[in-house]
Protein backbone atom coordinates (compact mmCIF):
# COMPACT_ATOMS: atom_id res chain seq x y z
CA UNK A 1 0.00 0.00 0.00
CA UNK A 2 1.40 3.62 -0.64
CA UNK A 3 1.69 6.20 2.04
CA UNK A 4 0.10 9.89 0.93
CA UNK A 5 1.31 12.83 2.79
CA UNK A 6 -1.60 15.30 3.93
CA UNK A 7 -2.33 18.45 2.28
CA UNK A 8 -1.86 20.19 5.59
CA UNK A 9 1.70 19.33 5.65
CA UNK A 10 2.13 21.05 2.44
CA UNK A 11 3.93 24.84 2.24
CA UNK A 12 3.21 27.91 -0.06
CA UNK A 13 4.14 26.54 -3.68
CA UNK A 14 4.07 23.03 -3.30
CA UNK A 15 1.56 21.10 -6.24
CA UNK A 16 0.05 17.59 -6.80
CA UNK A 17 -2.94 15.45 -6.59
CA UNK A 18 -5.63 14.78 -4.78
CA UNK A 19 -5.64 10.97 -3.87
CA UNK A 20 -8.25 11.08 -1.48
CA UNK A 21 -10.05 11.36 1.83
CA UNK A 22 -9.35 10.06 5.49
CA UNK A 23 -10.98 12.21 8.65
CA UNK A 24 -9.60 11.49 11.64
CA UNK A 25 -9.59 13.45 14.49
CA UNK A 26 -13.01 15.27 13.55
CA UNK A 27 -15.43 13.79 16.20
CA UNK A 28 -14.98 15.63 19.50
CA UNK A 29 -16.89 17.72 21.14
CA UNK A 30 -17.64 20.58 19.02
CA UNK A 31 -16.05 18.92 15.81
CA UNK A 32 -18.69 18.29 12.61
CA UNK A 33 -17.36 14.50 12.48
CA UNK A 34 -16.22 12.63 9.87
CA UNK A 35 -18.97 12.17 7.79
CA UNK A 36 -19.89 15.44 7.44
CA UNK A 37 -16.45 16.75 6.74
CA UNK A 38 -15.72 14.07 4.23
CA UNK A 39 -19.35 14.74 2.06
CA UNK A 40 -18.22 18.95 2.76
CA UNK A 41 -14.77 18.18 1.28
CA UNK A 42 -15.85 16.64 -1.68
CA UNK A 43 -18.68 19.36 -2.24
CA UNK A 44 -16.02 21.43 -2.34
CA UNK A 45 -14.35 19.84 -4.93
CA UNK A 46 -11.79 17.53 -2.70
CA UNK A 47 -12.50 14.54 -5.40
CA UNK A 48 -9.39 11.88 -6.59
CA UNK A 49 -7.85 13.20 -9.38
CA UNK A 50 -8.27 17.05 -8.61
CA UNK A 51 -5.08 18.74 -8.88
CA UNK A 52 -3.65 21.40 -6.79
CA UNK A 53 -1.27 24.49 -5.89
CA UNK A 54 -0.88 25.72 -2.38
CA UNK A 55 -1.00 30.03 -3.29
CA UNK A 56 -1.02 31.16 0.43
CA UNK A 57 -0.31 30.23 3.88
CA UNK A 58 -1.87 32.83 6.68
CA UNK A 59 0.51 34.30 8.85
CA UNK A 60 -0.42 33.02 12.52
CA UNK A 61 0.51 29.11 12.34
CA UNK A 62 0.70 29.02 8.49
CA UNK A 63 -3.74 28.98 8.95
CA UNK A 64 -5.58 28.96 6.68
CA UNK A 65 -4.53 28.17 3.33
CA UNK A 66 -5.64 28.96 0.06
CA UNK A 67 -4.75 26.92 -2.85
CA UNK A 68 -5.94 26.68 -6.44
CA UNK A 69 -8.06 23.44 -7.05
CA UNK A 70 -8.59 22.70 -10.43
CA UNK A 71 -10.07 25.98 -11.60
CA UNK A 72 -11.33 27.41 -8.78
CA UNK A 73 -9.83 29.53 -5.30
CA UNK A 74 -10.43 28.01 -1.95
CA UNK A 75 -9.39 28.14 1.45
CA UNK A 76 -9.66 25.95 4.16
CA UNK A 77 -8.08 25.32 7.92
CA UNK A 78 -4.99 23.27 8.44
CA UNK A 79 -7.02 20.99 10.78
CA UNK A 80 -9.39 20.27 7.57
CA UNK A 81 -6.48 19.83 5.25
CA UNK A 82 -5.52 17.16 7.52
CA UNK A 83 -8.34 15.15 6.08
CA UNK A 84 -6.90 15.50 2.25
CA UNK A 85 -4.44 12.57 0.96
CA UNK A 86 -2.38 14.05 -1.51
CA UNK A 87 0.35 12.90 -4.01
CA UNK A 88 3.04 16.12 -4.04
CA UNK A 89 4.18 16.78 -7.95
CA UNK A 90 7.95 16.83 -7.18
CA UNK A 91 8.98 17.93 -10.82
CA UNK A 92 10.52 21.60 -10.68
C-alpha cells in the first residue's frame, strides 16, 4: 500500500494530486465528524484526481490556506487539510 502525505503538511508553492479522503480526528466535542467533513470536502471539490497548488499560507501558524483546485480559489483550515491525501508533484 502507498503512504500519501496530507495536504496540511504542504507549504506555499508546493503542487500535486488529490488521492483522497481520510478524517480522523473530527469527532470531538464541538467537531462536525467525519462524515460530514468528508461529504463537505468533496462538495467542495476535494475529489481523486483534482489537482492542486498551495497560493497562500496565513501568517499566525501558516492557517488557513488557500490553494488553487482545479479551476477554482479556496481556502480551508490546516485541521481540515488534515483530512486531504495528496500525491506532491515533485517535478521543478
Amino acid at each position: 500500500m502507498r503512504h500519501f502525505q496530507r495536504l496540511s503538511e504542504l507549504r506555499k508553492g508546493d503542487r500535486g494530486l488529490i488521492k483522497g479522503i481520510a478524517p480522523e480526528g473530527h469527532d470531538g466535542p464541538g467537531e462536525i465528524g467525519h462524515d460530514e467533513l468528508e461529504r463537505r470536502l468533496l462538495e467542495m471539490g476535494f475529489v481523486e484526481g483534482a489537482r492542486f497548488h498551495v497560493l497562500h499560507e496565513g501568517l499566525v501558524g501558516r492557517d488557513p490556506i488557500a490553494l488553487r483546485l482545479d479551476d477554482m480559489r479556496v481556502a480551508l483550515r490546516r485541521r481540515e487539510a488534515r483530512a486531504i491525501l495528496i500525491e506532491r508533484d515533485t517535478t521543478p
